[in-house]
Protein backbone atom coordinates (compact mmCIF):
# COMPACT_ATOMS: atom_id res chain seq x y z
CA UNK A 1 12.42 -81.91 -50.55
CA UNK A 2 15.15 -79.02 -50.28
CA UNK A 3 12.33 -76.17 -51.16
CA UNK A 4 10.17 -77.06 -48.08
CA UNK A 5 13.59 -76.86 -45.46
CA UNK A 6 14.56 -73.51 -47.27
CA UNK A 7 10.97 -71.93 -46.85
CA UNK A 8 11.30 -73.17 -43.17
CA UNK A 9 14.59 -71.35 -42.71
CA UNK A 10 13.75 -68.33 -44.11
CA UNK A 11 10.03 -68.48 -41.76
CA UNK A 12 12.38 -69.18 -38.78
CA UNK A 13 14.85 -65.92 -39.90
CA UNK A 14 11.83 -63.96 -40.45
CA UNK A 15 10.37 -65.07 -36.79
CA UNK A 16 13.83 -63.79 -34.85
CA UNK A 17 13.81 -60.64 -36.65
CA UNK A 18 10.50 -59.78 -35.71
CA UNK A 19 11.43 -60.93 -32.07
CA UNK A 20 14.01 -58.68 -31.86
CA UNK A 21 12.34 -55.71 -33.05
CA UNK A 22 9.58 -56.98 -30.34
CA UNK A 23 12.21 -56.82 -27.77
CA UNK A 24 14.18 -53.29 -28.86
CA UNK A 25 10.53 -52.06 -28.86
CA UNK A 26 9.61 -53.03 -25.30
CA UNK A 27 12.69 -52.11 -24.15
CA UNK A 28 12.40 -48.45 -25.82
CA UNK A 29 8.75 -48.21 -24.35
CA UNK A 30 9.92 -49.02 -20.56
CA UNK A 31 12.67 -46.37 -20.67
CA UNK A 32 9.91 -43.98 -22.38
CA UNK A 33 8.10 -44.85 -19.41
CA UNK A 34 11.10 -44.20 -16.90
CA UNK A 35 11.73 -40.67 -18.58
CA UNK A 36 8.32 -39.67 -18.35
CA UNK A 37 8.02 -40.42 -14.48
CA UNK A 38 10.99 -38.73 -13.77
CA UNK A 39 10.04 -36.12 -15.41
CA UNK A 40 6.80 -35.83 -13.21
CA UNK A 41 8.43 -36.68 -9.87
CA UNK A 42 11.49 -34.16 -10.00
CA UNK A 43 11.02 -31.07 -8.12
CA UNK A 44 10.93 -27.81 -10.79
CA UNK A 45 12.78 -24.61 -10.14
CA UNK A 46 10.10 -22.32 -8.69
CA UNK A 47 7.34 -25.13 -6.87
CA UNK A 48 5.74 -23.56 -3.97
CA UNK A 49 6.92 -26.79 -2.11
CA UNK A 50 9.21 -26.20 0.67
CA UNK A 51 12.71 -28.30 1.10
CA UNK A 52 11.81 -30.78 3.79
CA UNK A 53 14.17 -28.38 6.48
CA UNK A 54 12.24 -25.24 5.49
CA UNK A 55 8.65 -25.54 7.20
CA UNK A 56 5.92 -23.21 5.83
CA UNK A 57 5.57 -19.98 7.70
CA UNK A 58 2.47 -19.35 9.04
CA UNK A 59 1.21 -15.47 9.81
CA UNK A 60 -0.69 -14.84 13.01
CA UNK A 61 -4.09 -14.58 12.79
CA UNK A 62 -5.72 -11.07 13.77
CA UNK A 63 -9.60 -10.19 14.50
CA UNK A 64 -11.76 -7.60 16.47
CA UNK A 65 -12.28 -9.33 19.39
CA UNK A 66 -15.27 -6.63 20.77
CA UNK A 67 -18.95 -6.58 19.24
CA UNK A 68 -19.46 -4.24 16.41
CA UNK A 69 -22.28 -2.31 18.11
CA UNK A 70 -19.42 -1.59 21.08
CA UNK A 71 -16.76 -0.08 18.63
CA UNK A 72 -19.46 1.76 17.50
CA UNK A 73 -19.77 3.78 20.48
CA UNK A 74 -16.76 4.00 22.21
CA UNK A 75 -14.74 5.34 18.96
CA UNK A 76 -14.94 9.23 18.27
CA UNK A 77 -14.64 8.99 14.76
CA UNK A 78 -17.83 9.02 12.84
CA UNK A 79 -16.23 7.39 9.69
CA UNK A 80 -13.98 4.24 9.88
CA UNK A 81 -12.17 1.22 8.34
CA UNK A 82 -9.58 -1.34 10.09
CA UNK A 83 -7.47 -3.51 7.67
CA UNK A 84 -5.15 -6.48 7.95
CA UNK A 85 -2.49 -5.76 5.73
CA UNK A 86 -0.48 -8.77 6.75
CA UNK A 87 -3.42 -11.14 5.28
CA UNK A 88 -5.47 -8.74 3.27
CA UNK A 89 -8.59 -8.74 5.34
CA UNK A 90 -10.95 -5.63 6.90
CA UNK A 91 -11.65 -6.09 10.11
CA UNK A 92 -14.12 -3.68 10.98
CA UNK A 93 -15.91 -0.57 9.68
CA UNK A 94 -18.40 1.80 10.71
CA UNK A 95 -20.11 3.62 8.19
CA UNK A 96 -17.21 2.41 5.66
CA UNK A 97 -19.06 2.90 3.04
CA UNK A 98 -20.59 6.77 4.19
CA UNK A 99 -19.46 9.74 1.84
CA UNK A 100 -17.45 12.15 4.28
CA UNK A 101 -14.46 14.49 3.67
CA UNK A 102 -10.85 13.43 3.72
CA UNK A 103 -8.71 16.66 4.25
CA UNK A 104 -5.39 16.23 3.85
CA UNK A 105 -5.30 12.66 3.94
CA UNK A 106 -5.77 13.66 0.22
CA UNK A 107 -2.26 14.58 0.09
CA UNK A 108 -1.70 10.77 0.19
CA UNK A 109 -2.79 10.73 -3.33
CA UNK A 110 -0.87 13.89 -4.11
CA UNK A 111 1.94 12.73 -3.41
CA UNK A 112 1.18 9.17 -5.17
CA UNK A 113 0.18 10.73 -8.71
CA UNK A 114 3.49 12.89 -8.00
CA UNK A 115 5.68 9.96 -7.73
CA UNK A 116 3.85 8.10 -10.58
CA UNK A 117 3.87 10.73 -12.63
CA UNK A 118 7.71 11.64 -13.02
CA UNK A 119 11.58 10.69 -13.30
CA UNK A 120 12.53 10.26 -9.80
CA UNK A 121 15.43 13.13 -10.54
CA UNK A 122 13.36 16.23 -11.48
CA UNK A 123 13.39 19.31 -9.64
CA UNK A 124 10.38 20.89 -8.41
CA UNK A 125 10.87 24.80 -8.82
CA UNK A 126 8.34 26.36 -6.31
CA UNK A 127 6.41 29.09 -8.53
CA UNK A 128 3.27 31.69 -8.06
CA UNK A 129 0.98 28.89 -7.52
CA UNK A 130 1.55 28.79 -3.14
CA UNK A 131 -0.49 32.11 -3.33
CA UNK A 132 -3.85 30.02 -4.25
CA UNK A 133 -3.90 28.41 -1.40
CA UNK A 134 -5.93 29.11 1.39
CA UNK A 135 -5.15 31.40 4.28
CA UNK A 136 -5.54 29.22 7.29
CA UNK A 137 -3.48 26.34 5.23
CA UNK A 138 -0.80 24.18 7.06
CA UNK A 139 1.96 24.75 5.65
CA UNK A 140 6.18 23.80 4.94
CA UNK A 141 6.89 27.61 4.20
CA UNK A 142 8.21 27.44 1.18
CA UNK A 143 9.02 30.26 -1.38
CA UNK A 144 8.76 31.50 -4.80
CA UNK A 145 12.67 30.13 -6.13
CA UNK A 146 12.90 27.45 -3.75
CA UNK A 147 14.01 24.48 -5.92
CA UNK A 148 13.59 20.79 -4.37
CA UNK A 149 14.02 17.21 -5.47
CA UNK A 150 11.34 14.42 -5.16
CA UNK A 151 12.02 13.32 -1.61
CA UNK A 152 12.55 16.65 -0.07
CA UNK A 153 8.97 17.78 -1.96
CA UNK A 154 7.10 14.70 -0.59
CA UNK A 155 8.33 15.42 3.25
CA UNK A 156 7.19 19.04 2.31
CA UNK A 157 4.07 17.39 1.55
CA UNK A 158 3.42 14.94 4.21
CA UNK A 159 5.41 15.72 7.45
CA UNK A 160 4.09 19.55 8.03
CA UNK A 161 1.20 18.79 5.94
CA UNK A 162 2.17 21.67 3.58
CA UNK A 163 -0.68 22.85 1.24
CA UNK A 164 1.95 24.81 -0.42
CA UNK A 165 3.98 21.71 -1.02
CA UNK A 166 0.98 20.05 -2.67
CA UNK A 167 0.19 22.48 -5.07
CA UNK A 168 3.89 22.94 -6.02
CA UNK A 169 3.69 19.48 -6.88
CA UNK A 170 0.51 19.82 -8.74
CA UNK A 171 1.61 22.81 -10.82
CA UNK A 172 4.50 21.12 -11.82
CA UNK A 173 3.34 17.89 -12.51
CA UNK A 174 0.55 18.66 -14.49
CA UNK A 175 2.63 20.91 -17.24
CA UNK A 176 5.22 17.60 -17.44
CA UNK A 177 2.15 15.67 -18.19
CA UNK A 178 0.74 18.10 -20.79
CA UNK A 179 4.23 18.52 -22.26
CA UNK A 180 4.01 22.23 -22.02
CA UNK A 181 6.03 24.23 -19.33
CA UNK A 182 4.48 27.73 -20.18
CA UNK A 183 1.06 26.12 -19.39
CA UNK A 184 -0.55 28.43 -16.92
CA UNK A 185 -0.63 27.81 -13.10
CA UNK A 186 -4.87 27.23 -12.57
CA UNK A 187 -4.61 24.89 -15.80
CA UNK A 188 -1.76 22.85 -14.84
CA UNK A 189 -3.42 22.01 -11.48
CA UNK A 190 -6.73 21.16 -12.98
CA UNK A 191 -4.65 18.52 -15.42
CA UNK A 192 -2.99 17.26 -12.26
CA UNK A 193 -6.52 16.94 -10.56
CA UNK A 194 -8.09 15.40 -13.41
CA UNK A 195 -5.07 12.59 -13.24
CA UNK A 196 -5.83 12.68 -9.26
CA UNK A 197 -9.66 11.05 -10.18
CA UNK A 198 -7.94 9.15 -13.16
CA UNK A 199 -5.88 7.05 -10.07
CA UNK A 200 -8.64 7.14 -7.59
CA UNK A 201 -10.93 5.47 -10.32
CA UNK A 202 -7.90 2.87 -11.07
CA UNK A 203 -7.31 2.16 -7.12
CA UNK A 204 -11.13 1.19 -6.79
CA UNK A 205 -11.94 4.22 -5.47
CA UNK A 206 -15.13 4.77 -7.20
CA UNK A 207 -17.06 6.88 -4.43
CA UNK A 208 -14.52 9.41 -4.66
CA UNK A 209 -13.96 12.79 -6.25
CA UNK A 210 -11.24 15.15 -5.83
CA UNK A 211 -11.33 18.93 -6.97
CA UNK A 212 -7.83 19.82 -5.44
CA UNK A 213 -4.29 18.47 -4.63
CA UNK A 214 -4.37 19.26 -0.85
CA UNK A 215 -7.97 18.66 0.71
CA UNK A 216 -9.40 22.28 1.11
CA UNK A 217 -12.71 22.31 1.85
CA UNK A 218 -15.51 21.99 -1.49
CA UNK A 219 -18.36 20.34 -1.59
CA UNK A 220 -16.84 18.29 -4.66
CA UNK A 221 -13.95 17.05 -3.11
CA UNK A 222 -15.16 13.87 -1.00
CA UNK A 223 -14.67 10.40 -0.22
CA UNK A 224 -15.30 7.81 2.20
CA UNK A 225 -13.41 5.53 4.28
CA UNK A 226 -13.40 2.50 2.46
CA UNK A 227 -11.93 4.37 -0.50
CA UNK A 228 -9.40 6.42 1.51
CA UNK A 229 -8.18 3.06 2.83
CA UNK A 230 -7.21 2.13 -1.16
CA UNK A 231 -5.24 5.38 -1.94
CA UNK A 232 -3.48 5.07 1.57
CA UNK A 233 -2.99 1.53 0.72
CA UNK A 234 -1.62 2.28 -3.05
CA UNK A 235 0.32 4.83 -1.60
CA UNK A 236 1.80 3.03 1.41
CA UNK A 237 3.31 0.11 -0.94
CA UNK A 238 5.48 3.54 -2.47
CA UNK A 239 8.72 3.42 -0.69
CA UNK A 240 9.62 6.96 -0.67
CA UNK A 241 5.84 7.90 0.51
CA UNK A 242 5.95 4.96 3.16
CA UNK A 243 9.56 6.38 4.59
CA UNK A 244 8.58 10.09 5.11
CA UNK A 245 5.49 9.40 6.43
CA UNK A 246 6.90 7.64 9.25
CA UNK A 247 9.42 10.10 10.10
CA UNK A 248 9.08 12.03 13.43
CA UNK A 249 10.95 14.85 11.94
CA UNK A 250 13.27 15.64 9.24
CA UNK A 251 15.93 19.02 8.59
CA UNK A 252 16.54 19.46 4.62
CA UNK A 253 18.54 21.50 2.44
CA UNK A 254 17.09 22.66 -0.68
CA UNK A 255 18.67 21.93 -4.52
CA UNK A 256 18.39 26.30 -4.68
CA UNK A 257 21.03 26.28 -1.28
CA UNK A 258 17.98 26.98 1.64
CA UNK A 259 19.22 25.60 4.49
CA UNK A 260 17.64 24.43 7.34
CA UNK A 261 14.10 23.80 6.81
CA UNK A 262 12.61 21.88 9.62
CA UNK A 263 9.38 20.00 9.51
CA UNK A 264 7.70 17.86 12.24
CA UNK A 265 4.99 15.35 12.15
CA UNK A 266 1.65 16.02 12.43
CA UNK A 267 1.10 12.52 13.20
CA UNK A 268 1.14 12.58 17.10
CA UNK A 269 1.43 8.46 17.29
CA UNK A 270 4.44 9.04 15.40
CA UNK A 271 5.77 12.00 17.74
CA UNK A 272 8.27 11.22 20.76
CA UNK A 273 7.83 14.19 22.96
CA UNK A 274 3.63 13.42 22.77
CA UNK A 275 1.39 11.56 25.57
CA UNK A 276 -0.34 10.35 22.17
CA UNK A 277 2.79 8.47 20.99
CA UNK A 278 2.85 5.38 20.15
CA UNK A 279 4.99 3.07 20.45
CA UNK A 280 4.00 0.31 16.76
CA UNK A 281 2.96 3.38 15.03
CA UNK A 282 4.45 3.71 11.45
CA UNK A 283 2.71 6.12 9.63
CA UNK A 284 0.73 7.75 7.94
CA UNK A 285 -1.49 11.24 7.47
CA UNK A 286 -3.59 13.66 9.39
CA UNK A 287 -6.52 15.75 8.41
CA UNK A 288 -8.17 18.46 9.83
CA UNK A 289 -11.00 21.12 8.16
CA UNK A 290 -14.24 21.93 9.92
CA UNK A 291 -16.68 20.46 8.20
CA UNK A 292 -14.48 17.16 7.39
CA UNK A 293 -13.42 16.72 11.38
CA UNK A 294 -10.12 15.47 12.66
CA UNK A 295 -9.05 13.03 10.64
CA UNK A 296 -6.70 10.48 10.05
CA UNK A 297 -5.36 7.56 7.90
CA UNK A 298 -2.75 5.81 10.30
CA UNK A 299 -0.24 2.44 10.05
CA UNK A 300 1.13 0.30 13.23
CA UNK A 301 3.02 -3.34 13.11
CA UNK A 302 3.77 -5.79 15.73
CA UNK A 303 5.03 -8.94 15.73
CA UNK A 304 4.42 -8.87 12.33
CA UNK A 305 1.16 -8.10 11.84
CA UNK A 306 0.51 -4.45 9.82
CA UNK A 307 -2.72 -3.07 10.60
CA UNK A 308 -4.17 0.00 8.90
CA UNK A 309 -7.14 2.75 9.70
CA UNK A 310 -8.71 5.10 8.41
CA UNK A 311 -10.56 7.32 10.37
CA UNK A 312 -13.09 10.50 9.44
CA UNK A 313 -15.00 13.20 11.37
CA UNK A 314 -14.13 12.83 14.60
CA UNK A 315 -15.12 15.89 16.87
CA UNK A 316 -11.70 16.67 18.65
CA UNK A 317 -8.08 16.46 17.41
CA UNK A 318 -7.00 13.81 20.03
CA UNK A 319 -10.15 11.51 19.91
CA UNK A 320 -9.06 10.03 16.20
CA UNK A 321 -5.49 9.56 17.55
CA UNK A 322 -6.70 7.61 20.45
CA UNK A 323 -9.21 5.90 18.18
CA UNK A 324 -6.52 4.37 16.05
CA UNK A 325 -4.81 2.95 19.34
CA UNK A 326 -7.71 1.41 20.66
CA UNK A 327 -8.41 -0.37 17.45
CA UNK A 328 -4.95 -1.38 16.96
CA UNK A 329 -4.44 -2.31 20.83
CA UNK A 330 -7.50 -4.42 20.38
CA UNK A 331 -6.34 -6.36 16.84
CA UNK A 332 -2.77 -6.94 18.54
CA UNK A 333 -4.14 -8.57 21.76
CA UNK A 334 -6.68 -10.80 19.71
CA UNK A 335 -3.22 -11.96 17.89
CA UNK A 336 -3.40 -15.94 17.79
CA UNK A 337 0.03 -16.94 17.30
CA UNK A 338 1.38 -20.53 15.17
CA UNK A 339 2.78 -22.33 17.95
CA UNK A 340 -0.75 -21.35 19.71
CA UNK A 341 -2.32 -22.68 17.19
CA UNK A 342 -0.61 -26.04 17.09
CA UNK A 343 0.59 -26.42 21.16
CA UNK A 344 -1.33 -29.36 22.45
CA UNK A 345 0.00 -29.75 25.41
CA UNK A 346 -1.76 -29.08 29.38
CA UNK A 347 -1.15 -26.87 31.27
CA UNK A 348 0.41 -28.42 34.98
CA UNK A 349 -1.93 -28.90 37.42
């Protein structure tokens, strides 16, 4: 009779244990279940959502108001593009897409390949290459000697419009990117052109070919406005470029002890003492050779919306300046604004 009890005993041991390990098993499963939720519900360093006392900022909302076949004819400009920087949108072109000539909005991409290409402390030593340029060139008047840094060479290049500047920066650019300092002055250039299409090609700018770092006339140096506006673009996001191109006028002395070199902007929206100024403008470059027109690739922000043009072949020097105002003008008043967007409320009767 005694086997039977123990065998129920050791049945009722075995039972408990296993109840137990039941129990410590649910209980490890629920907390499993705990951790893991937590782990799903806590906020993680770097969510895009806001802390409930930081609302989302919304950008005003930009548009061309006017029919296209309007802009068309009232703008001077034969070539054009309008961009929303602020939310990455074009907003009008007319014949965008058109090969025409940029001038020296080229010098936008001179002076980007420039900046790309080298330490931000070398000295640009101005050499025999300012006598290739051409005769009726714009230029910074510099001289053989003249030794600059990076910022001083990129006013040089963009404020007076100074062919000489840009092939002082192609000459010595292109020997630092063949490695060879002796390499002569017509080859050097043509490696700095050659890295000119090498970024043009990179930006997008596919339509595009340029045969010389400051926008001479040839009939192999060409663009159009669509790709213009991704080099001014590319170059615009460039600190130094976007600072010098929005001065009105800067006084320098150079690293070789020249003193006061003096250049003003050929930008007139940028320019204080012009009827043409304007009062958002913030850059960028002019243009000018007869058979590429008056041109211009120009910046403006208000209320923080940045706009952008680019504008080719217009027949007079103040129709593409008045063209970028109009445009801009026009963008600006169409601005719809978040609390417009959202205000529900009537106006009194």
């Amino acid at each position: 009779m005694g086997k039977p009890v123990y065998n129920a005993r050791r049945r009722r041991r075995r039972h408990n244990r296993l109840v137990l390990i039941g129990i410590a098993a649910l209980i490890l499963l629920l907390l499993g279940v705990i951790l893991l939720r937590s782990c799903h519900t806590e906020e993680k360093p770097g969510e895009d959502t806001p802390p409930p006392d930081q609302p989302q900022v919304t950008l005003p909302v930009v548009s061309m108001p006017l029919p296209q076949s309007f802009v068309d004819q009232n703008t001077a400009s034969s070539y054009i593009v309008l961009y929303d920087l602020t939310s990455d949108k074009q907003l009008y072109g007319k014949n965008a897409e058109e090969r025409c000539y940029p001038a020296s909005m080229t010098k936008l991409l001179t002076a980007l390949v420039t900046i790309e290409s080298v330490p931000a402390d070398t000295v640009f030593t101005v050499g025999d290459e300012i006598r290739l340029i051409d005769p009726e060139s714009s230029v910074a008047r510099l001289r053989i000697g003249n030794r600059l840094d990076l910022q001083t060479l990129i006013e040089a290049l963009l404020l007076p419009s100074g062919n000489d500047a840009a092939y002082t920066a192609a000459a010595n650019v292109g020997r630092i990117l063949a490695g060879d300092e002796s390499l002569p002055t017509r080859e050097a250039i043509r490696r700095f052109c050659d890295k000119m299409n090498e970024k043009a090609t990179a930006l997008g700018a596919v339509k595009s070919h340029f045969a010389n770092p400051d926008g001479i006339h040839s009939d192999n140096h060409y663009t159009t406005a669509a790709d213009m506006l991704k080099i001014a673009k590319a170059a615009y996001a460039q600190p130094l470029i976007a600072k010098a191109a929005s001065e009105e006028k800067v006084t320098r002395t150079f690293l070789s002890g020249e003193t006061g070199a003096t250049w003003y902007n050929t930008n007139y929206l940028l320019r204080s003492d012009n009827r043409l100024h304007y009062e958002y403008a913030t850059g960028l470059k002019t243009g000018h050779t007869d058979k590429a027109g008056y041109c211009l690739a120009a910046t403006a922000e208000y209320n923080g919306v940045k706009l952008m043009t680019v504008l080719a072949g217009s027949s007079s020097n103040t129709g593409r300046f008045e063209d970028a105002i109009g445009l801009f003008d026009v963008c600006f008043d169409s601005a719809i604004f978040p609390a417009e967007l959202t205000d529900t409320t009537q106006p009194a009767a």
